[in-house]
Protein backbone atom coordinates (compact mmCIF):
# COMPACT_ATOMS: atom_id res chain seq x y z
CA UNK A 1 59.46 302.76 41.99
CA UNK A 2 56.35 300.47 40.83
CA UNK A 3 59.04 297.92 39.23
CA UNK A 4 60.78 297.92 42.94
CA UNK A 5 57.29 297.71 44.82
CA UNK A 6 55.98 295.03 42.10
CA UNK A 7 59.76 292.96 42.80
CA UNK A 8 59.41 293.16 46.40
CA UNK A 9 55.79 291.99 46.25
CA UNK A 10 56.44 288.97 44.53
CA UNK A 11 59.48 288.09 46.80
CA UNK A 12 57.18 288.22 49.81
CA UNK A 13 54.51 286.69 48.40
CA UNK A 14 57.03 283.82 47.20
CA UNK A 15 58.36 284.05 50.57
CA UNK A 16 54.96 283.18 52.44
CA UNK A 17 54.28 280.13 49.51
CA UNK A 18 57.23 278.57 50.46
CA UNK A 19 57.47 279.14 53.96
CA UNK A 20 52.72 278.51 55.00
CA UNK A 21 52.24 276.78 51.77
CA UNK A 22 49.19 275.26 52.06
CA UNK A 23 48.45 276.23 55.14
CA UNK A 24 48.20 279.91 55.60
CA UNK A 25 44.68 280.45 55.79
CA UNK A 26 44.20 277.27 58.68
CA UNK A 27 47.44 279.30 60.35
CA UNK A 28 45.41 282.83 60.18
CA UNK A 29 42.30 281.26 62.02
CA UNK A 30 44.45 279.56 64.68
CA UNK A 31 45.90 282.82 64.98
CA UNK A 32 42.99 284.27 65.66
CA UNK A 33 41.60 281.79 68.10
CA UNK A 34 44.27 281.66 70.00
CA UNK A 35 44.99 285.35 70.27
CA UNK A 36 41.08 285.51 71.54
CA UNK A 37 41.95 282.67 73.95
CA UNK A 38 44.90 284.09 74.75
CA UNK A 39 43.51 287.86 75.39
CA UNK A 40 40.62 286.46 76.76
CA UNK A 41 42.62 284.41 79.87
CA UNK A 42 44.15 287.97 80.51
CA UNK A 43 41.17 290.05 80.84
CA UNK A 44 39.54 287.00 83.07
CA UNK A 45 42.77 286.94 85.08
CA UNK A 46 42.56 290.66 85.62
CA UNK A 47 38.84 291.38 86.19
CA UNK A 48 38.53 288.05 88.21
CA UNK A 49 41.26 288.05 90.22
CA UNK A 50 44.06 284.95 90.26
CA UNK A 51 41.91 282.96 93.04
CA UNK A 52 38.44 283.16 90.41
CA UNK A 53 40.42 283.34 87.71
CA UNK A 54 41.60 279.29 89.18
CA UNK A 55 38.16 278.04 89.59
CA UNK A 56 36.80 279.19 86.01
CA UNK A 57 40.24 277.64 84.67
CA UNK A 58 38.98 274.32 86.54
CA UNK A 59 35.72 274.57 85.67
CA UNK A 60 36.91 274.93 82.02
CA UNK A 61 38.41 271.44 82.19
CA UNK A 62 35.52 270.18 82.20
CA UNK A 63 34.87 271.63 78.66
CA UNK A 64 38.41 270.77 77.56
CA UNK A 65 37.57 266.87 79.07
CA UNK A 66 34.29 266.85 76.52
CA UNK A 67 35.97 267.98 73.68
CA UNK A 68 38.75 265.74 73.79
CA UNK A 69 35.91 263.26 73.66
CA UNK A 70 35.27 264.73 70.52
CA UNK A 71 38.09 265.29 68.67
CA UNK A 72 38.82 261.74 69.24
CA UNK A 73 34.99 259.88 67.88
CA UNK A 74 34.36 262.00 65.49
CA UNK A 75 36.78 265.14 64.62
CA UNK A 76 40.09 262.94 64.11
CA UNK A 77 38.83 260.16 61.91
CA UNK A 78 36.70 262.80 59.99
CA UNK A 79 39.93 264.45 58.64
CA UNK A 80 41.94 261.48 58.27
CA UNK A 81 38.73 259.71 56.17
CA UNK A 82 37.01 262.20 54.69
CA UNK A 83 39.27 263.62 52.48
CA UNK A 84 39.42 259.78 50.94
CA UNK A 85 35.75 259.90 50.06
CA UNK A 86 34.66 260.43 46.33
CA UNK A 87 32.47 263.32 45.41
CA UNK A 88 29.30 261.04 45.16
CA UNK A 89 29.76 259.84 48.60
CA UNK A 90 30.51 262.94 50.63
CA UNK A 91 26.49 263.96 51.35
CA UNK A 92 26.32 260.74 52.92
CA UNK A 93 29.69 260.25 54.45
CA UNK A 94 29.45 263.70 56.29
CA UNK A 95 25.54 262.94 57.08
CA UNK A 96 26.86 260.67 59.18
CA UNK A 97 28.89 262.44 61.32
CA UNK A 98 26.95 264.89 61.25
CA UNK A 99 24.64 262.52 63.07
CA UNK A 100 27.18 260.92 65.68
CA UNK A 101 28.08 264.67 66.26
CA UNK A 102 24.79 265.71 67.41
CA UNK A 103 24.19 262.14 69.89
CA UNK A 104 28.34 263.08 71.29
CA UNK A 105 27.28 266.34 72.08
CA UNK A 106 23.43 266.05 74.03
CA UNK A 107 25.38 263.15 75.90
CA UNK A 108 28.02 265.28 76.89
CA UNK A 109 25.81 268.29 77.79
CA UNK A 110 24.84 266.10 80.53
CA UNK A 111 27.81 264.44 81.46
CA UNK A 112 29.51 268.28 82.29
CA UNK A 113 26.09 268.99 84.28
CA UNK A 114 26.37 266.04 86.35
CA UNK A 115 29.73 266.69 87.07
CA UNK A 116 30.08 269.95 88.34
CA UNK A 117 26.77 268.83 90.42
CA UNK A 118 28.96 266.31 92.55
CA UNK A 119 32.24 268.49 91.94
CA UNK A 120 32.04 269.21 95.75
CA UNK A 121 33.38 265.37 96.49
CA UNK A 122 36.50 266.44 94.67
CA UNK A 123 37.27 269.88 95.01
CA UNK A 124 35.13 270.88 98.50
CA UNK A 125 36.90 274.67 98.88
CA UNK A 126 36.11 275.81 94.99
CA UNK A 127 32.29 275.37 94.90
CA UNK A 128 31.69 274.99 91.43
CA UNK A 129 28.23 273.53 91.73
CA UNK A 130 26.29 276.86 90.53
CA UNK A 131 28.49 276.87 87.60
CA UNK A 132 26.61 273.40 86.27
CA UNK A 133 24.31 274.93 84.00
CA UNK A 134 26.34 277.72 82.63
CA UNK A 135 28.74 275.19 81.95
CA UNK A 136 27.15 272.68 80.25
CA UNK A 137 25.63 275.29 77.75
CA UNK A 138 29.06 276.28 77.05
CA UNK A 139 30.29 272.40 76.45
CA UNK A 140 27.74 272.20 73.98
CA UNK A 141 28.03 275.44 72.14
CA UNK A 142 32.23 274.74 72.05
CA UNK A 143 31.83 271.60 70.64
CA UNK A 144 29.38 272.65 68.19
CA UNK A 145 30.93 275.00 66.86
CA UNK A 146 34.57 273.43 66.98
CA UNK A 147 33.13 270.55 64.78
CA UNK A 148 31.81 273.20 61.96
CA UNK A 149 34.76 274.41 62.30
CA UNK A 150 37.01 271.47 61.57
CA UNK A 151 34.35 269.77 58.87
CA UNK A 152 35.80 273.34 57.14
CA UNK A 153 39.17 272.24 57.29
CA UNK A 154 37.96 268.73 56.43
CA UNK A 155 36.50 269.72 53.41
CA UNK A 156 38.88 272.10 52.50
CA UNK A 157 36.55 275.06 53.06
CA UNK A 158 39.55 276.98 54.68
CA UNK A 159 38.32 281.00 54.60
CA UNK A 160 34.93 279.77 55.62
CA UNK A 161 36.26 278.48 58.50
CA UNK A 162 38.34 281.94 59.28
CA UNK A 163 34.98 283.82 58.64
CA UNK A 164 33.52 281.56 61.36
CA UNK A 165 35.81 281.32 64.22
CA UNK A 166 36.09 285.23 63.62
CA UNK A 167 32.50 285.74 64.71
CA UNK A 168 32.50 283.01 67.15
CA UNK A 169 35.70 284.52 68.74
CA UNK A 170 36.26 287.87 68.33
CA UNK A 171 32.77 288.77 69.63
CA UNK A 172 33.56 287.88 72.92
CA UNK A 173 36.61 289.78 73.49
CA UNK A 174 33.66 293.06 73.92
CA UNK A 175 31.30 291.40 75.89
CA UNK A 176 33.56 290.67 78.56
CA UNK A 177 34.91 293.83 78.27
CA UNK A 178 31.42 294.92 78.98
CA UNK A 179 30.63 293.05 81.72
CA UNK A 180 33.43 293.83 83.83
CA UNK A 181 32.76 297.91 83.11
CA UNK A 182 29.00 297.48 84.07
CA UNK A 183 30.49 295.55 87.37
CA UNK A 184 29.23 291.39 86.62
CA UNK A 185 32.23 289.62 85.58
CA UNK A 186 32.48 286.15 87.12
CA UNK A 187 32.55 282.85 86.03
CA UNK A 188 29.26 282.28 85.52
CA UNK A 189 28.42 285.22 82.88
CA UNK A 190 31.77 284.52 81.88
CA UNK A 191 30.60 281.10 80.45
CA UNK A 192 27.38 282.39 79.43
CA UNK A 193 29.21 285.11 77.15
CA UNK A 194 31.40 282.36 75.52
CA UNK A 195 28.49 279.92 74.71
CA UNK A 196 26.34 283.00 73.16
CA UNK A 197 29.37 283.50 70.75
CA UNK A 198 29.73 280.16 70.36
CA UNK A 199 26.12 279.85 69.08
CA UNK A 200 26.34 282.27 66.98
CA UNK A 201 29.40 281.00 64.81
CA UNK A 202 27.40 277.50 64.83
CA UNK A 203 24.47 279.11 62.77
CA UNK A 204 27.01 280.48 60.76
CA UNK A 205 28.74 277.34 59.91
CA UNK A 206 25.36 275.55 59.72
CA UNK A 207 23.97 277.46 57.12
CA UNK A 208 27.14 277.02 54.93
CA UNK A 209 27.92 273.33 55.09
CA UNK A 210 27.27 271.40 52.07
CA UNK A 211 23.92 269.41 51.66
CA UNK A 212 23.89 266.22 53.58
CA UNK A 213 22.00 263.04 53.23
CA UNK A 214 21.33 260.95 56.31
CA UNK A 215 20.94 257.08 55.40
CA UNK A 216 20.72 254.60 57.94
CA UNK A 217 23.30 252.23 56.08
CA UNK A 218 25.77 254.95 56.15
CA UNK A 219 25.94 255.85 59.56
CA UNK A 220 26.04 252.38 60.65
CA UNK A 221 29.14 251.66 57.91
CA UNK A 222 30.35 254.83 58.59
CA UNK A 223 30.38 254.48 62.86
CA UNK A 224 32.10 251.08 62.54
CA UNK A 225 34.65 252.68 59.89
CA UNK A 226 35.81 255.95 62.33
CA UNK A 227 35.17 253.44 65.83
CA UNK A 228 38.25 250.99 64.25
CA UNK A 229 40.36 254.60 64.53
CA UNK A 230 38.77 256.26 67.16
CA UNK A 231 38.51 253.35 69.62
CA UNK A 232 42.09 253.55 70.28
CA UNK A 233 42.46 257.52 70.31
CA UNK A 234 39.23 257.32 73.00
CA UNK A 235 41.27 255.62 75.02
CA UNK A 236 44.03 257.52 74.70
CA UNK A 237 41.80 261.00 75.08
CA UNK A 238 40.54 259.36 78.73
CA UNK A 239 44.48 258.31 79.20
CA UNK A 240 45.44 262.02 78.79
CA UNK A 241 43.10 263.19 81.84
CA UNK A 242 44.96 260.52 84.42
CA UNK A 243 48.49 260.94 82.69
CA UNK A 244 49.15 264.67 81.72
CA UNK A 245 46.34 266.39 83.33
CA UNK A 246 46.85 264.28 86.61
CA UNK A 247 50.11 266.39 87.09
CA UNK A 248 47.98 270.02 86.35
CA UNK A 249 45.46 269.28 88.93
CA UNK A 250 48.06 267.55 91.65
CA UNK A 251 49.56 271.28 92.20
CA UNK A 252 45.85 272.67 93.22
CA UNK A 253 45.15 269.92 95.83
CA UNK A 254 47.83 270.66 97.60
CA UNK A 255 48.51 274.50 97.00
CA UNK A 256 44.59 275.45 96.08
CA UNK A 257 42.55 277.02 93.35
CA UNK A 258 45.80 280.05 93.46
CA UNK A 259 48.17 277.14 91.45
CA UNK A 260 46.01 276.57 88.71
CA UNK A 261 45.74 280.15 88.22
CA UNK A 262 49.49 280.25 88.24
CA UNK A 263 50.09 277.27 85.44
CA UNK A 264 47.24 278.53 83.45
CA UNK A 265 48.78 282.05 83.12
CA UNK A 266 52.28 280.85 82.49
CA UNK A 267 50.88 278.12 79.41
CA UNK A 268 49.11 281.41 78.31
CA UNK A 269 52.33 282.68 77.30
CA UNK A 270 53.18 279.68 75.65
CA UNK A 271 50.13 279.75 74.24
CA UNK A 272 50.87 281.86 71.16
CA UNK A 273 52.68 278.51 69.36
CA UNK A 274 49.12 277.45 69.18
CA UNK A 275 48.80 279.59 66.25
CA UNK A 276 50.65 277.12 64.74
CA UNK A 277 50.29 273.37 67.03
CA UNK A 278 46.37 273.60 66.42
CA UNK A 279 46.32 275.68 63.06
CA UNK A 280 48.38 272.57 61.81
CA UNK A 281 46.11 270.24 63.52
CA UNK A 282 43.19 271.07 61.88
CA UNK A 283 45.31 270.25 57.81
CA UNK A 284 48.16 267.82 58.61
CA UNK A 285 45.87 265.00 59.27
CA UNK A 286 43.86 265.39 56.08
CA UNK A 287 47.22 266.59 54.22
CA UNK A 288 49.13 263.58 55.15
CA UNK A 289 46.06 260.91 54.21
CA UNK A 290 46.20 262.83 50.71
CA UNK A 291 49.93 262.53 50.51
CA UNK A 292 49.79 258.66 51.71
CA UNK A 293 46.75 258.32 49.22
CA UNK A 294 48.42 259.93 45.90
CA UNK A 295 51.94 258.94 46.80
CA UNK A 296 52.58 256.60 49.15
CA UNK A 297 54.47 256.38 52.34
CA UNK A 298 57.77 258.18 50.71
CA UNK A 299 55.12 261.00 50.52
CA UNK A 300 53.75 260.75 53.51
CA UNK A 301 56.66 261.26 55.45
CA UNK A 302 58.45 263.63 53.03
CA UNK A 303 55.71 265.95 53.81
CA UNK A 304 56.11 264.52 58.25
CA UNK A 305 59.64 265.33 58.17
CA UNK A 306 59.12 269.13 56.33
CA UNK A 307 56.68 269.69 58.98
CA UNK A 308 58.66 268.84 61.86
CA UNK A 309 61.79 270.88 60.99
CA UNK A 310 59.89 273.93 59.71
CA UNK A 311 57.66 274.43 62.01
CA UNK A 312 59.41 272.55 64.77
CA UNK A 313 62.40 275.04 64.49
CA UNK A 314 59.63 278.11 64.83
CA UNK A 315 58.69 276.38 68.04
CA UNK A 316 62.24 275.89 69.10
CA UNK A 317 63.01 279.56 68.67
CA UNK A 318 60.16 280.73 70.25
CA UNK A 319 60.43 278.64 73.49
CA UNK A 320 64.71 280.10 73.70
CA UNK A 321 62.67 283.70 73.48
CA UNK A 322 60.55 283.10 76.36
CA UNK A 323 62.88 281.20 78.76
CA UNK A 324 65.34 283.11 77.83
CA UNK A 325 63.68 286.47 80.76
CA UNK A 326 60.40 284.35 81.44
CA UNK A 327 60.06 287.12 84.40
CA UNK A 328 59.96 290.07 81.93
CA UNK A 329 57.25 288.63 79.85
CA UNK A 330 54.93 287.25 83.14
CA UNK A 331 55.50 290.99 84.24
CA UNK A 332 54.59 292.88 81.19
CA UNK A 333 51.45 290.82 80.58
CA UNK A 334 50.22 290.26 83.66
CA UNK A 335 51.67 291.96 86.98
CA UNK A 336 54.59 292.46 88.95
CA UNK A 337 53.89 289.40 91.64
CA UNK A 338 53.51 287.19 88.71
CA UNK A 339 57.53 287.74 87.79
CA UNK A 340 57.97 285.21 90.67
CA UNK A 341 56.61 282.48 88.78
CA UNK A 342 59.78 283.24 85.68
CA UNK A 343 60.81 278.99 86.11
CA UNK A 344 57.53 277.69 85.62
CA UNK A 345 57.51 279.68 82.37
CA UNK A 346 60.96 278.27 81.61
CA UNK A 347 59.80 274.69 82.06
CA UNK A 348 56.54 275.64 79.88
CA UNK A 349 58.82 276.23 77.45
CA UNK A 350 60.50 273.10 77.21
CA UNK A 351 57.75 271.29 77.96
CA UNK A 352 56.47 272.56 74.29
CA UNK A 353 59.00 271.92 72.45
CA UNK A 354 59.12 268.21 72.94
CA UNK A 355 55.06 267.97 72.43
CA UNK A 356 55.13 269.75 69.00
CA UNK A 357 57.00 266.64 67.97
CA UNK A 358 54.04 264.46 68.36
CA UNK A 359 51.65 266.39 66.07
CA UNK A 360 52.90 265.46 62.81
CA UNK A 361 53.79 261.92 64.50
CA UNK A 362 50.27 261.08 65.28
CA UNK A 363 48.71 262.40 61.86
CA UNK A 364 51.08 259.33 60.44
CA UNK A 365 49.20 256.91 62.26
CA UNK A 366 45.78 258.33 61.88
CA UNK A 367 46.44 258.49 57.97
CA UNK A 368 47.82 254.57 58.04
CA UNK A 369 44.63 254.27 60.31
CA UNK A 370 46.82 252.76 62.48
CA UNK A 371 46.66 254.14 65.89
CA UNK A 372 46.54 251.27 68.85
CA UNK A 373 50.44 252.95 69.80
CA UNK A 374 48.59 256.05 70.54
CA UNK A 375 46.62 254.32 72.70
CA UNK A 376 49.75 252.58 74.61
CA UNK A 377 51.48 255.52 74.55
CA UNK A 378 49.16 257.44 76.64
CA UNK A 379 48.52 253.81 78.87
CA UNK A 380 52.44 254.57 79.77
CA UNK A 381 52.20 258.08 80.57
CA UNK A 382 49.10 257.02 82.44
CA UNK A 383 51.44 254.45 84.59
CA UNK A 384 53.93 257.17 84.74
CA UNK A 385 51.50 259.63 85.79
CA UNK A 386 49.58 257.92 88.90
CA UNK A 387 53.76 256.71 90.30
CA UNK A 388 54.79 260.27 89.78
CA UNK A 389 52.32 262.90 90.53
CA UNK A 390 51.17 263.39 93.45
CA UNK A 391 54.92 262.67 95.12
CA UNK A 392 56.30 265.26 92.71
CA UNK A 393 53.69 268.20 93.42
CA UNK A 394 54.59 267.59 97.35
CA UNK A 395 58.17 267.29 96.87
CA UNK A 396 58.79 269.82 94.41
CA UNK A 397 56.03 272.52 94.23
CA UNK A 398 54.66 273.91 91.20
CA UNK A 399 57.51 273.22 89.27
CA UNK A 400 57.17 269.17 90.31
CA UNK A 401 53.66 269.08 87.78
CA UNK A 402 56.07 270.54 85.01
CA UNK A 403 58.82 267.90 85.52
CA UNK A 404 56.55 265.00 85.23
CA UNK A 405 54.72 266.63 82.27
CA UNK A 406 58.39 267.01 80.25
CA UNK A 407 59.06 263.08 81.83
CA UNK A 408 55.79 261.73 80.61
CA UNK A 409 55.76 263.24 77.14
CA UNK A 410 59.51 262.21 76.05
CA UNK A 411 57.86 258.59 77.15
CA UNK A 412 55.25 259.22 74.84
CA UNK A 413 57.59 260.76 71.94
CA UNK A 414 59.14 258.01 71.47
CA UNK A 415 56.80 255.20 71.64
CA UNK A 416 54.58 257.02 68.86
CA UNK A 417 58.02 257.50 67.01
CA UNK A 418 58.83 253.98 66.83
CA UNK A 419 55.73 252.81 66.24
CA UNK A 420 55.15 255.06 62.56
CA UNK A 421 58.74 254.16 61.80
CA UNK A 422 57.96 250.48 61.96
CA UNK A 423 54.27 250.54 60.49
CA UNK A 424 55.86 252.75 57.96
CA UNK A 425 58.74 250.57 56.66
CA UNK A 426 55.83 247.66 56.72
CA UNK A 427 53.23 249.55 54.70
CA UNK A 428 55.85 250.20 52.26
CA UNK A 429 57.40 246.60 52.01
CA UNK A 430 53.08 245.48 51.33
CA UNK A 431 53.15 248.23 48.38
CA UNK A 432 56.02 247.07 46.62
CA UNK A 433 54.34 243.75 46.36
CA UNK A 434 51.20 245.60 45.40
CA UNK A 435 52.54 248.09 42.89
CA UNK A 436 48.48 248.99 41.91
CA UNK A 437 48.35 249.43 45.74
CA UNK A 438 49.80 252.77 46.65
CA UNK A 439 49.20 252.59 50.48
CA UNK A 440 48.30 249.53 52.19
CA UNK A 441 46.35 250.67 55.48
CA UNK A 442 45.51 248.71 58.32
């Protein structure tokens, strides 16, 4: 019986090599972020009521807005650069960041504040003014604690960043559980629950990162280095929020704080592929630089394409699962009225299959450090956006947001897919002119 047990063992265990390889432990984190996200969204939606429930989910934009900010200055040139940087140099490599991080995120503390303060000009029914404070403390906490989290994955400190995100995470899941028995659930100690948890997995990840040394020289070589990336992913980051986000808010103008509640839930469902979209996120970037580094471009996209049919094909399953009785699954997770609501799920589900694609697409660039067609590729969705929105909302409904979302990101597809097919071929025409050159970035 042990001989069967130790057989099986080491064909499940071979099983879980071949299939996570590298990364399972970035895949068990995401899981467990986005089962908290996910479990958290219900019990809001629940306790709050579909109508709150909307205005914390636009409120939470604001958040999202910030750390898009984020990811694109400092998160997404950190893991396509750092894992380039010899041992001697990482104290002062990551000393730098670690000092744009902390200018990013006292700028954007105020930039959410100010913003929910004159949120009334924009969204006059919601009144999300009192949430300004409780807000901004949660913008800064999130981002915080999402950068200690990715300099983890950056550094290759993968179960330290598990151990964090399961403090920072999980820990909220009771609170809220808490403050809906003792009768003050809303937004605002919503917020202030999820910034408190946030803190804490900061100190946590502060008191494990690896000594850094902050040189003046550095951060200015080191700010120029990550602005020639970031400058164009900036853009696109500000793109996304009058391109794709354009269509998500264009429902609530017209149909009120009720259709954001209504998208948010159905994405929710969706929402369990970001075990694996953001999981990935946080190691294809700095796995594809180190394939690109050690073997060139034939590495690189070896390792792009066995990405995109791996876990593209999970994603593709997944999404025939949920469209195939989207009004069973809105019903047993949230409630009966929500069954209505079965095609926006349907069109969810479409929607993420074609936007896993650009994942493994854009870590090409970023390792090539080549990303001005991200940059054009959101300018066109953008473009697309502005003609398309608000008509489509009126016209259509709910379902008119989705449309232009699946429209705008098969634009975007394929300009990014083009572009790393062309910069590709051209990088690897440079190296075999440069034979000592493995990878000729630019």
């Amino acid at each position: 019986m042990s001989a069967e047990f130790t057989l099986f063992e080491r064909i499940r265990n071979g099983f879980l090599r071949q299939f996570l390889g590298r990364e399972t432990w970035a895949l068990t984190d995401q899981a467990v972020v986005s089962a908290t996200n996910f479990l958290t969204s219900v019990m809001l939606l629940r306790f709050m009521g579909l109508r709150e429930f909307g205005v914390f989910t636009l409120a939470w934009m604001s958040v999202l807005f910030v750390n898009s900010i984020q990811t694109a200055l400092i998160v997404a040139p950190m893991m396509s650069i750092g894992p380039k940087q010899e041992e001697k140099d990482r104290p002062f490599y990551f000393g730098a960041v670690v000092f744009q991080e902390l200018v990013l995120v006292f700028c954007c503390f105020v930039l959410v504040f100010l913003a929910l303060k004159v949120s009334g000009s924009f969204f006059p029914h919601q009144n999300l003014r009192h949430l300004a404070l409780p807000l901004a403390v949660s913008a800064f906490a999130y981002q915080m604690q999402d950068f200690v989290r990715r300099y983890f994955f950056a550094t290759r400190q993968n179960r330290r960043a598990l151990a964090d995100d399961s403090l920072s995470y999980l820990t909220q899941l009771p609170i809220l559980l808490f403050l809906h028995k003792t009768g003050h659930m809303n937004s605002a100690t919503a917020l202030w629950a999820m910034a408190g948890t946030s803190i804490l997995g900061l100190a946590l990840g502060w008191f494990w990162m690896e000594p850094l040394d902050f040189r003046w020289e550095w951060i200015k070589s080191i700010s120029l280095r990550h602005w020639r990336v970031s400058r164009w992913l900036t853009g696109s980051a500000l793109l996304v929020w009058t391109s794709g986000n354009v269509f998500l808010l264009s429902a609530p103008i017209y149909y009120g704080a009720a259709a954001a509640g209504v998208l948010k839930a159905s994405q929710n469902l969706m929402g369990v592929t970001h075990v694996w979209f953001q999981g990935l996120d946080n190691i294809v970037p700095v796995e594809t630089a180190r394939r690109l580094r050690q073997g060139g471009v034939p590495s690189m996209l070896a390792y792009t394409r066995s990405i995109l049919m791996k876990w593209g094909g999970l994603t593709l399953l997944f999404a025939i699962v949920m469209a195939a009785a989207p009004g069973f699954w809105l019903r047993l997770i949230y409630s009966p009225e929500m069954a209505q609501y079965g095609y926006i799920l349907r069109l969810y589900a479409l929607l993420y299959v074609i936007v896993f694609v650009g994942g493994p697409l854009r870590a090409g660039l970023q390792a090539l450090e080549f990303t001005a067609p991200i940059f054009w590729s959101y300018l066109t969705m953008t473009a697309f956006a502005f003609v398309f929105a608000m008509p489509m909302a009126k016209w259509l409904g709910i379902s008119g947001s989705l449309f232009g979302l699946i429209g705008a990101q098969v634009v975007f597809q394929s300009i990014v897919g083009v572009a790393l097919f062309l910069k590709s071929r051209h990088v690897a025409m440079q190296a075999a002119l440069q034979p000592r050159s493995p990878a000729v970035v630019g």
